[in-house]
C-alpha atoms as a PDB file:
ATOM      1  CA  UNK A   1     -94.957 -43.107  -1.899  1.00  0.00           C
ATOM      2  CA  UNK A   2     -93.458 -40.125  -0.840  1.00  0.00           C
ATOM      3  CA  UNK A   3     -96.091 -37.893  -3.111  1.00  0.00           C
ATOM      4  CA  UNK A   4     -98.154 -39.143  -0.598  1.00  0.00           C
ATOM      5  CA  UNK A   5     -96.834 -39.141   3.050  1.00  0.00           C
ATOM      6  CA  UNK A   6     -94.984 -35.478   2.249  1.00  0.00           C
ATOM      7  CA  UNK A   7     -97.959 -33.185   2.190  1.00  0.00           C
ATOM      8  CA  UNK A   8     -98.478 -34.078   6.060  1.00  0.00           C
ATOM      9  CA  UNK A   9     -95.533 -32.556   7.700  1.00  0.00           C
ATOM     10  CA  UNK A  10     -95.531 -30.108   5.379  1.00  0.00           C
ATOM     11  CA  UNK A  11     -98.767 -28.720   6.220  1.00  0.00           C
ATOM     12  CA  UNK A  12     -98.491 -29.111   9.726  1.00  0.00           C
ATOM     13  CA  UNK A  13     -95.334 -26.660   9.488  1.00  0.00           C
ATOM     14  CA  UNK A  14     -97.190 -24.490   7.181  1.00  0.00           C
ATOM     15  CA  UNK A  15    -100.238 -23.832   9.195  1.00  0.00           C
ATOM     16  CA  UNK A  16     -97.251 -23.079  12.191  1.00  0.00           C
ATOM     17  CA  UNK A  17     -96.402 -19.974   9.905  1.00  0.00           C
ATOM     18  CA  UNK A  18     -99.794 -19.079   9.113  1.00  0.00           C
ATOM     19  CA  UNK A  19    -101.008 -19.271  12.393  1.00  0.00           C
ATOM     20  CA  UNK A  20     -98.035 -17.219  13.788  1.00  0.00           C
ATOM     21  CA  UNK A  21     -99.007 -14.873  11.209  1.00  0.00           C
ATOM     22  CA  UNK A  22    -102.863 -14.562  11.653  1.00  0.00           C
ATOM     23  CA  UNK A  23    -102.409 -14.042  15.333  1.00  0.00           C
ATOM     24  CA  UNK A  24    -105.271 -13.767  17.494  1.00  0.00           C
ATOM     25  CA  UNK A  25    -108.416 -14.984  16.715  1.00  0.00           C
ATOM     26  CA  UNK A  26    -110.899 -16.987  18.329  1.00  0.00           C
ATOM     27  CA  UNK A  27    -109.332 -20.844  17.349  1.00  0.00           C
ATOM     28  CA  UNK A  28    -105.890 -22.100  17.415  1.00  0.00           C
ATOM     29  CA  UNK A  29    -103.592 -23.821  15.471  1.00  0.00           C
ATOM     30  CA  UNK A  30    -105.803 -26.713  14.568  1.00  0.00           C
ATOM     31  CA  UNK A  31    -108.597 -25.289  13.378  1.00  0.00           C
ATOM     32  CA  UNK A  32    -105.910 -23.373  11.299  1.00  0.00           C
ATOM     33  CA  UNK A  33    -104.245 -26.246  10.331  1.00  0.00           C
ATOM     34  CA  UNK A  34    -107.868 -27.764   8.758  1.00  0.00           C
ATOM     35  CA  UNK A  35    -108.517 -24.230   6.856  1.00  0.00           C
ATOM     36  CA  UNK A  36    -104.994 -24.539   5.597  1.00  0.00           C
ATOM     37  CA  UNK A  37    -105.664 -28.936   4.092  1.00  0.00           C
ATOM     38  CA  UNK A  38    -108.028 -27.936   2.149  1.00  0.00           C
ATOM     39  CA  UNK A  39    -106.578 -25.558  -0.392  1.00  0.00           C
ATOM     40  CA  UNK A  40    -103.006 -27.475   0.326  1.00  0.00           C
ATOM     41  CA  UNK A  41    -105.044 -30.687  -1.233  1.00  0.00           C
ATOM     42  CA  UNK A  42    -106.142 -28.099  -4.371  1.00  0.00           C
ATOM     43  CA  UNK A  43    -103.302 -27.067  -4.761  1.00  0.00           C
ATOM     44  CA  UNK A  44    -100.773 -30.176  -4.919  1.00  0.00           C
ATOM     45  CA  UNK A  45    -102.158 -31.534  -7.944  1.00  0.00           C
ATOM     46  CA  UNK A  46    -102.085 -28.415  -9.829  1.00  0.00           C
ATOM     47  CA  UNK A  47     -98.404 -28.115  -9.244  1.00  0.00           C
ATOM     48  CA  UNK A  48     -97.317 -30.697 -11.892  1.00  0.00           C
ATOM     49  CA  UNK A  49     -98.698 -28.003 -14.669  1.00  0.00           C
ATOM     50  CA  UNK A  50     -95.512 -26.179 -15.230  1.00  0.00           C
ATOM     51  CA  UNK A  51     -97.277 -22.627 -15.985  1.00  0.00           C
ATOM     52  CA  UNK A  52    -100.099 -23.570 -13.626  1.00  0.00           C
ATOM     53  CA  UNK A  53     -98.541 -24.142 -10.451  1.00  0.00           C
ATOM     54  CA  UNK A  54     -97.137 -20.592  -9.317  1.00  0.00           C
ATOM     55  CA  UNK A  55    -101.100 -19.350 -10.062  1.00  0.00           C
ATOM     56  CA  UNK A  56    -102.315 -21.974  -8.362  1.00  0.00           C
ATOM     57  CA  UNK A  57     -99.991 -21.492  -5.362  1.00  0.00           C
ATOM     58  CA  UNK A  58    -100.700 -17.923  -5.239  1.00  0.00           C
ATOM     59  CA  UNK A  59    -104.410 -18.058  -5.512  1.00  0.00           C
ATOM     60  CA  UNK A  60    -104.087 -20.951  -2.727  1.00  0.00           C
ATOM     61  CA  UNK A  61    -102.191 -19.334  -0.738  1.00  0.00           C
ATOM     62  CA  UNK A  62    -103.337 -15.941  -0.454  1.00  0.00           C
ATOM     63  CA  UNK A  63    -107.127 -15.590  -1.717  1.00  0.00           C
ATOM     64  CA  UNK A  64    -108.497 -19.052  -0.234  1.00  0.00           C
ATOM     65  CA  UNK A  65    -106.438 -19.259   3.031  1.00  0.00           C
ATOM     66  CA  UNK A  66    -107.422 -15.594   3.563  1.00  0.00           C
ATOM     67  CA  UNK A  67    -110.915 -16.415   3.336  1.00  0.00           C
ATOM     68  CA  UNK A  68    -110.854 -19.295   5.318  1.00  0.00           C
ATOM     69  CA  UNK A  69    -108.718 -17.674   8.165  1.00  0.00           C
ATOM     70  CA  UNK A  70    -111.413 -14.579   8.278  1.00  0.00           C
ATOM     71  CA  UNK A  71    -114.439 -16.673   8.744  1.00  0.00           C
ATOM     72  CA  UNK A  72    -112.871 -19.035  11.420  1.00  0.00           C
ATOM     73  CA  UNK A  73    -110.374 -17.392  13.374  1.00  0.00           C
ATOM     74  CA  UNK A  74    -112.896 -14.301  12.814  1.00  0.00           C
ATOM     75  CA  UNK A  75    -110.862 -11.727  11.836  1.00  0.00           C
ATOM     76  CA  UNK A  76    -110.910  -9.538   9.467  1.00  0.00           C
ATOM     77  CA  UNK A  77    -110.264 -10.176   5.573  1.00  0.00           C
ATOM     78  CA  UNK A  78    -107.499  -7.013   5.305  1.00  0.00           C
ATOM     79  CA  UNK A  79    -106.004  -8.529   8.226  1.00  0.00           C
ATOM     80  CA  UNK A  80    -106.233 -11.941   7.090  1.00  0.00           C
ATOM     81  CA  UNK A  81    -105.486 -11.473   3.435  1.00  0.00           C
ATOM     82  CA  UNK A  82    -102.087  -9.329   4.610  1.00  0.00           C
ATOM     83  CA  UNK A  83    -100.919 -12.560   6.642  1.00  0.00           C
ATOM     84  CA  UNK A  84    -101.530 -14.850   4.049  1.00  0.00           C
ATOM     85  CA  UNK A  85    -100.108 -12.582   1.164  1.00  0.00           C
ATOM     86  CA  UNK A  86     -96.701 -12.348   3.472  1.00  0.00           C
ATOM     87  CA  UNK A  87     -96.160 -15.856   4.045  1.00  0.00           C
ATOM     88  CA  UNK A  88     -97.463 -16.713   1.074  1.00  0.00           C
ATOM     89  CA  UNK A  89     -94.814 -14.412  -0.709  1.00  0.00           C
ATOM     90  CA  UNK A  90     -92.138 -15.881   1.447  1.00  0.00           C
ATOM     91  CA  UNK A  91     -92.599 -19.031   0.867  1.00  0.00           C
ATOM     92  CA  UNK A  92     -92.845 -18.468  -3.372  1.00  0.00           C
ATOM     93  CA  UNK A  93     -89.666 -16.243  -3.402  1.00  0.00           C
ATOM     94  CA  UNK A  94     -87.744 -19.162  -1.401  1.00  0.00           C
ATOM     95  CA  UNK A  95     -89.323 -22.221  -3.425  1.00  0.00           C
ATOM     96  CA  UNK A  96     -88.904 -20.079  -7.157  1.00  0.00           C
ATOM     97  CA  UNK A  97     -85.149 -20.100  -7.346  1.00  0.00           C
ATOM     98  CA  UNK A  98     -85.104 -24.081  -6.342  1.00  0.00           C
ATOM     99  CA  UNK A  99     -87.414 -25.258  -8.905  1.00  0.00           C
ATOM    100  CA  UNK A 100     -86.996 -22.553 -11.598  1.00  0.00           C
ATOM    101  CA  UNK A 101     -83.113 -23.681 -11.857  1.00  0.00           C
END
């Protein structure tokens, strides 16, 4: 059960940071928040693959968000790819040392 109900609250704090980070823009946070289910709901299954998952979080995280933020918040891709590839990199170098140990 909680496989299930987790991904919620966890997104809705995760497009917080993303939005924060892609600043500006034409839409808010919940239009961010939608960009950000999508590859969140990609991603979550692929993170049971051992090898798989840190790819999968990356790519996720940094190529498809960045994409997704460009077209709707209309920003650019640099600036949009940059955002994502900070938090993105955040987020990996404080989950690694939790799950690699």
């Amino acid at each position: 059960m909680v496989a299930l109900f987790l991904p919620l609250p966890l997104s809705l704090i995760l497009a917080g940071a993303y939005h924060f980070a892609a600043w500006g823009g034409r839409y808010g946070y919940a239009v961010v928040w939608r960009v950000l289910a999508y590859p969140f709901g990609y991603l979550l299954p692929l993170t049971a693959a051992p090898g798989l998952r840190w790819v999968a979080a990356a790519y996720a995280g940094v190529v498809l968000l960045a994409v997704g933020l460009a077209v709707v918040k209309e920003i650019s891709f640099g600036r949009a790819f940059l955002s994502c590839l900070v938090v993105t990199g955040l987020l990996l170098f404080a989950v690694y040392p939790a799950l690699s140990g």
